[in-house]
Protein backbone atom coordinates (compact mmCIF):
# COMPACT_ATOMS: atom_id res chain seq x y z
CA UNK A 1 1.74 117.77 -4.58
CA UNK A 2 4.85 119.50 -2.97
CA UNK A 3 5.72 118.10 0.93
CA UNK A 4 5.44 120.56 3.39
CA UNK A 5 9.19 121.66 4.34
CA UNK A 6 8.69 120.14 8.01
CA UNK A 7 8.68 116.87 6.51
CA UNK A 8 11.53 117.34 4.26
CA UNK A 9 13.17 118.61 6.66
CA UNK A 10 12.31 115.31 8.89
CA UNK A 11 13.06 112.74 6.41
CA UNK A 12 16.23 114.87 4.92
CA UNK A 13 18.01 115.73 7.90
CA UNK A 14 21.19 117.77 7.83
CA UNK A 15 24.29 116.08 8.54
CA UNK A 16 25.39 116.26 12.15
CA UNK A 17 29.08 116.56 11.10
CA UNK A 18 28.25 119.40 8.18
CA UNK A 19 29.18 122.25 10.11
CA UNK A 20 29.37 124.84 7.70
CA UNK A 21 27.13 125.66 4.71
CA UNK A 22 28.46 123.25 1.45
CA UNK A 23 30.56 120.97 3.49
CA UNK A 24 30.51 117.20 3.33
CA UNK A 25 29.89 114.75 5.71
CA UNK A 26 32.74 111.80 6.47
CA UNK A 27 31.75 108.01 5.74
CA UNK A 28 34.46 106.85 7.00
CA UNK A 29 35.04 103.16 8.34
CA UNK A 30 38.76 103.12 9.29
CA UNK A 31 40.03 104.68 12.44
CA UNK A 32 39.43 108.78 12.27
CA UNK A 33 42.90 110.51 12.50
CA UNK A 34 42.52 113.32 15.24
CA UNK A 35 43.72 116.16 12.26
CA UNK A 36 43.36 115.23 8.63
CA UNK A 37 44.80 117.43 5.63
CA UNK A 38 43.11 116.21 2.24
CA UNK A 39 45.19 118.33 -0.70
CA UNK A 40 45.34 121.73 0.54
CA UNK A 41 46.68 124.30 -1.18
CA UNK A 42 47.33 128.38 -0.59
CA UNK A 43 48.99 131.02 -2.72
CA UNK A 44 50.28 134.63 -2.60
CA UNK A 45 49.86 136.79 -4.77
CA UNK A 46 50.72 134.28 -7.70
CA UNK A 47 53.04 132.52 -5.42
CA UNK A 48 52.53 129.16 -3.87
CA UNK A 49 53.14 128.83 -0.36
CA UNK A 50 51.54 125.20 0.36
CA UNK A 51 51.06 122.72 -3.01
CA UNK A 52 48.39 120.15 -2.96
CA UNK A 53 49.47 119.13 0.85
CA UNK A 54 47.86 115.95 2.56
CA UNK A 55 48.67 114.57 6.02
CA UNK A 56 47.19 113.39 8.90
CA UNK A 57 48.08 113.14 13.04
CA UNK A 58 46.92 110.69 14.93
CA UNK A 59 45.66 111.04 18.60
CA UNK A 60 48.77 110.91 21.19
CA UNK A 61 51.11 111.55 18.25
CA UNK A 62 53.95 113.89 18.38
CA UNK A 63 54.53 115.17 14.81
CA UNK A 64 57.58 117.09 13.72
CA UNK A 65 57.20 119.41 10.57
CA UNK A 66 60.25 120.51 9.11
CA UNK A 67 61.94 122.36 5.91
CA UNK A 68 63.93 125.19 4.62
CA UNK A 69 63.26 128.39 5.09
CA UNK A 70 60.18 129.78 3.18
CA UNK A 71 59.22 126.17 2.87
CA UNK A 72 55.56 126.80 3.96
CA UNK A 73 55.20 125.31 7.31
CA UNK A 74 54.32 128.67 9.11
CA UNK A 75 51.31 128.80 6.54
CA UNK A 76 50.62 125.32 6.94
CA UNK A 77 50.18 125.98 10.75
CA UNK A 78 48.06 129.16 9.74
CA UNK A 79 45.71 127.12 7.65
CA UNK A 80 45.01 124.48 10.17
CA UNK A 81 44.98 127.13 13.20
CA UNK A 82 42.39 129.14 10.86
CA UNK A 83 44.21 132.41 10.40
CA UNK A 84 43.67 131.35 6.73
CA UNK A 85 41.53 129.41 4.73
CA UNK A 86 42.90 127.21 2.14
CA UNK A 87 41.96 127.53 -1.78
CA UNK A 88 41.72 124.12 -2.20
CA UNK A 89 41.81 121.19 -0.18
CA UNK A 90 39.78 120.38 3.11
CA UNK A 91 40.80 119.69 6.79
CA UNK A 92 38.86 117.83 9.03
CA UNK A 93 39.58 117.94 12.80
CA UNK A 94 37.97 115.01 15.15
CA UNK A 95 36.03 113.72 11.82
CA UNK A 96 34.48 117.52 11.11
CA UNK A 97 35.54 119.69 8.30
CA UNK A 98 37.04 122.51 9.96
CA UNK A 99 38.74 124.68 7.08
CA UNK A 100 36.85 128.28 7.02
CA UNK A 101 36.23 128.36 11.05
CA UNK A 102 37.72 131.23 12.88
CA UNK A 103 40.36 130.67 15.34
CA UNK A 104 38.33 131.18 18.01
CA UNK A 105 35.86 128.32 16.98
CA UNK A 106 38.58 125.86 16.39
CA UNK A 107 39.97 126.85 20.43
CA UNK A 108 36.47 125.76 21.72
CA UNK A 109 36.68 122.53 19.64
CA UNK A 110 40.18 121.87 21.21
CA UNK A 111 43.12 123.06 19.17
CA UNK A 112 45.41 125.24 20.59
CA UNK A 113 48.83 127.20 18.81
CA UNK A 114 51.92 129.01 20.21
CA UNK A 115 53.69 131.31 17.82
CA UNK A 116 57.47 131.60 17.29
CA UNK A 117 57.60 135.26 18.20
CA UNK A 118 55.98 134.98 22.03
CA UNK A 119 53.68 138.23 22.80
CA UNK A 120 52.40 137.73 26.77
CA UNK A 121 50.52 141.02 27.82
CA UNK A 122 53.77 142.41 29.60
CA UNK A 123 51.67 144.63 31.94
CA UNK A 124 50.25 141.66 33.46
CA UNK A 125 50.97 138.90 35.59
CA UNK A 126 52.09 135.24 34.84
CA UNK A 127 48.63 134.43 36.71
CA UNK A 128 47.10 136.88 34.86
CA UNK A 129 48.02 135.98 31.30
CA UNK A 130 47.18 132.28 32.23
CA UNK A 131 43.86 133.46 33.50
CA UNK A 132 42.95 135.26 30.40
CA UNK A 133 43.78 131.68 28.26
CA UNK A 134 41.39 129.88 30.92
CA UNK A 135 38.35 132.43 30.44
CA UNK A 136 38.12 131.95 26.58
CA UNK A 137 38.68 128.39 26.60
CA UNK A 138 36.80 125.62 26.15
CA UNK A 139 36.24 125.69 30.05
CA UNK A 140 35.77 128.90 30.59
CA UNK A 141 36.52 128.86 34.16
CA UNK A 142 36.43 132.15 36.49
CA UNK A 143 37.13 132.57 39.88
CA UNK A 144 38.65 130.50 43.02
CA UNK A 145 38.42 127.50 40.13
CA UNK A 146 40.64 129.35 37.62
CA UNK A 147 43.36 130.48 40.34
CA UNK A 148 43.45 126.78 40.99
CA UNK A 149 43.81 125.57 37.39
CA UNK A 150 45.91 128.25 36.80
CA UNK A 151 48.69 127.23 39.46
CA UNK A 152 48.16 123.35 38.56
CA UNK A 153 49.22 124.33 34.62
CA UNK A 154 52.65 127.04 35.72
CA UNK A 155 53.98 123.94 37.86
CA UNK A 156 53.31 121.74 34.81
CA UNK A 157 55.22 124.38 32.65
CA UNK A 158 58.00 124.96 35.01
CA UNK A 159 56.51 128.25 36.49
CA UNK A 160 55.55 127.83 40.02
CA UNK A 161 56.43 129.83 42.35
CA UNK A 162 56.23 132.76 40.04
CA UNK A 163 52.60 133.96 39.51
CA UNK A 164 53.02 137.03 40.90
CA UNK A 165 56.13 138.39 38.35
CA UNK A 166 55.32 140.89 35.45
CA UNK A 167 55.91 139.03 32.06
CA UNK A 168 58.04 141.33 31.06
CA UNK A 169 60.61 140.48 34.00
CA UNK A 170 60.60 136.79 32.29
CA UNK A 171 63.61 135.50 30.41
CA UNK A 172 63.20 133.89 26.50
CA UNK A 173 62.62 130.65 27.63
CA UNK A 174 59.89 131.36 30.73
CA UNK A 175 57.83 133.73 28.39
CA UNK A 176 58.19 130.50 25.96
CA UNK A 177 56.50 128.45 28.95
CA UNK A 178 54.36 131.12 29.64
CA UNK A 179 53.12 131.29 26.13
CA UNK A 180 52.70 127.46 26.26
CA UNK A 181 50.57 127.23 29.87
CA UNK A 182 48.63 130.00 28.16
CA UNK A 183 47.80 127.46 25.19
CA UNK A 184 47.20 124.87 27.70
CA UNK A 185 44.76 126.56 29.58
CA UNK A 186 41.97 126.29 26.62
CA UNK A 187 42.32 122.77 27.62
CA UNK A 188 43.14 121.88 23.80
CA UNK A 189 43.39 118.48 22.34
CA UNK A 190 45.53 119.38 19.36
CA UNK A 191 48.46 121.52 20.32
CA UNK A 192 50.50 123.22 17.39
CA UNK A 193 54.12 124.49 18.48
CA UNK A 194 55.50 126.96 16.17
CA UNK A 195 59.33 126.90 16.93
CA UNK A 196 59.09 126.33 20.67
CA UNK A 197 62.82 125.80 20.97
CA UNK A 198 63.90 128.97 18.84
CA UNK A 199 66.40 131.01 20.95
CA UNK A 200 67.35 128.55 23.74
CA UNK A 201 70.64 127.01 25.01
CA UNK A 202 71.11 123.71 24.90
CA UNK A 203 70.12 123.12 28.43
CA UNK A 204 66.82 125.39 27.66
CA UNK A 205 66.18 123.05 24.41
CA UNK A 206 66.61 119.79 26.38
CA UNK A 207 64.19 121.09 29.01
CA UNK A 208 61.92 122.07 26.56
CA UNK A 209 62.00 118.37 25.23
CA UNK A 210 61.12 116.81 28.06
CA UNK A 211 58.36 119.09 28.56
CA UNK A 212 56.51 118.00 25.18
CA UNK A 213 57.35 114.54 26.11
CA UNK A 214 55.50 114.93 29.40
CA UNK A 215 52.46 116.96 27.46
CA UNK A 216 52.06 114.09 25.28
CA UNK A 217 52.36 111.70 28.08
CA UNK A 218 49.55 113.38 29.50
CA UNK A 219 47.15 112.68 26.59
CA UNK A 220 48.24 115.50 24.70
CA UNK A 221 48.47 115.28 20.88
CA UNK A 222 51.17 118.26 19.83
CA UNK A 223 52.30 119.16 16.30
CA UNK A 224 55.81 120.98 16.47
CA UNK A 225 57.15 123.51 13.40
CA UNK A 226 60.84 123.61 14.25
CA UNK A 227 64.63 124.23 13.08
CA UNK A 228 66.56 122.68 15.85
CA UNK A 229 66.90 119.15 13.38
CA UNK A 230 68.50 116.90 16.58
CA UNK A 231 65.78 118.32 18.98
CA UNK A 232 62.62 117.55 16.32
CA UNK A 233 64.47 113.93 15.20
CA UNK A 234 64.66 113.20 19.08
CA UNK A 235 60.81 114.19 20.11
CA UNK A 236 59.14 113.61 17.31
CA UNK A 237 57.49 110.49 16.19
CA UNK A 238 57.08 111.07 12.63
CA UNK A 239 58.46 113.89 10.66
CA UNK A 240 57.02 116.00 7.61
CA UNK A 241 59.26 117.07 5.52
CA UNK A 242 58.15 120.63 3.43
CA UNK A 243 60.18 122.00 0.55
CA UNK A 244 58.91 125.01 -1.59
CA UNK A 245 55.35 124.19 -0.27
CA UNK A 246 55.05 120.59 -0.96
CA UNK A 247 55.32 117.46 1.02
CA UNK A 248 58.76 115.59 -0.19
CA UNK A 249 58.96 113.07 3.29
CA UNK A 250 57.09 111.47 6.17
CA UNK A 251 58.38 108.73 7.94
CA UNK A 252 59.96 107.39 11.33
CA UNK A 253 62.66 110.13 11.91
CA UNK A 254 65.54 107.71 11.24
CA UNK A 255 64.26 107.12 7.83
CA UNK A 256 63.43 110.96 6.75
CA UNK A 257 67.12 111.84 8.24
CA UNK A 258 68.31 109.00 5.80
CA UNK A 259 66.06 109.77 2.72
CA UNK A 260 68.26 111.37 -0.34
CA UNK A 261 65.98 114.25 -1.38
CA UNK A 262 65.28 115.96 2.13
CA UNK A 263 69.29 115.57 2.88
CA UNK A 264 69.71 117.29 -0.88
CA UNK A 265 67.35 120.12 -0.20
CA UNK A 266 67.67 120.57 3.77
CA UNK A 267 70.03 118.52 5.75
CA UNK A 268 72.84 118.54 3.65
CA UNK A 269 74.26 115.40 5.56
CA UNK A 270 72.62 112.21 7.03
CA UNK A 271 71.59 113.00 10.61
């Protein structure tokens, strides 16, 4: 006799953590990393961009990726982010497999990216461009609440006091603040930093250090893509180390800036 579907639905229930058609769940018995990569890989057009990559960040972690140019780390952030979906591999963010969501699905679970070349809505105000993060966030807040949160997250960024100027008056490194209280407003978890300090002075980059420090001070977990080597060495608590898509380092920064192979193919000379 064939059981009726209600019961095998009952005794065969679905995985709570599946959230996708064909995914697994995790039996996992160690501490969950907040962001795990389990052998991903992506390709162009017959060319690899990221080979077989696996890493993980752990919650309150600031994690510095780093390579030569063309070395894969924008796709890497793309992958994760879900502007693309690996051809092999998984990721798994807060113990759920995550590779195939949307963007927009992986802001409501709590990850949050800034990209290197900053695009505010110039017509609008600093308020306004915060707003807009805070009403497709996880939050979703409106109103008197929003103008609230709003001016709570541009004094956290450095930009009180200036809610009511056009983005396009800003200079590099306020629409680089702007961009980041805009990520902050989804109220992320996991923040991925695609060369923050690109552009700035040394005063701007030093700023901008102590800014990520404070982030992750506040419970913030923030992944950082960057070229400035003393800035990521100096922030960072571990470094990844990329070269022609594949993972060659990760350490304590004092040991990657010492390992032979990434001074060989990146450094050039021990940090």
């Amino acid at each position: 006799m064939i059981p009726k579907l209600s019961a095998l639905a009952r005794d065969n229930p679905v995985p709570k953590k599946c959230i996708f058609a064909g995914c697994r769940a995790r039996k996992t018995k160690h501490p969950v990393s907040l962001l795990e990569l389990e052998s991903v890989s992506k390709s162009f057009g017959g060319v690899t961009a990221v080979n077989n990559v696996s890493l993980t960040v752990e919650p309150g972690e600031i994690l510095g990726i780093m390579g030569p140019n063309g070395s894969g780390k924008t796709t890497l952030f793309n992958l994760v982010s879900g502007a693309l979906v690996p051809e092999a591999g998984e990721i798994f963010f807060q113990d759920e497999r995550v590779d195939g969501l949307p963007p927009y699905r992986l802001c409501h679970r709590g990850l949050a990216r800034t990209f290197q070349l900053v695009r505010p809505f110039l017509g609008l105000t600093v308020e306004e461009n915060v707003l807009v993060g805070l009403g497709y966030g996880r939050e979703k807040l409106t109103g008197a609440p929003a103008r609230v949160k709003t001016a709570e997250l541009l004094n956290s960024v450095g930009l009180g006091g200036r809610s009511d100027r056009l983005a396009s008056t800003l200079t590099v490194m306020d629409r680089k603040r702007l961009e980041l209280a805009r990520a902050l407003a989804t109220s992320p978890k996991l923040l991925l930093l695609d060369e923050f300090m690109a552009g700035l002075t040394p005063s701007e980059t030093a700023a901008a250090i102590r800014l990520i420090r404070d982030m992750q001070r506040g419970g913030l977990t923030v992944v950082l893509v960057e070229h400035i080597v003393w800035a990521l060495l100096d922030v960072s608590h571990r470094i990844v180390v990329l070269s022609a898509g594949e993972k060659i380092a990760d350490g304590a920064p004092t040991n990657v800036a010492k390992d032979p192979h990434v001074i060989e193919v990146y450094l050039g000379e021990t940090i």
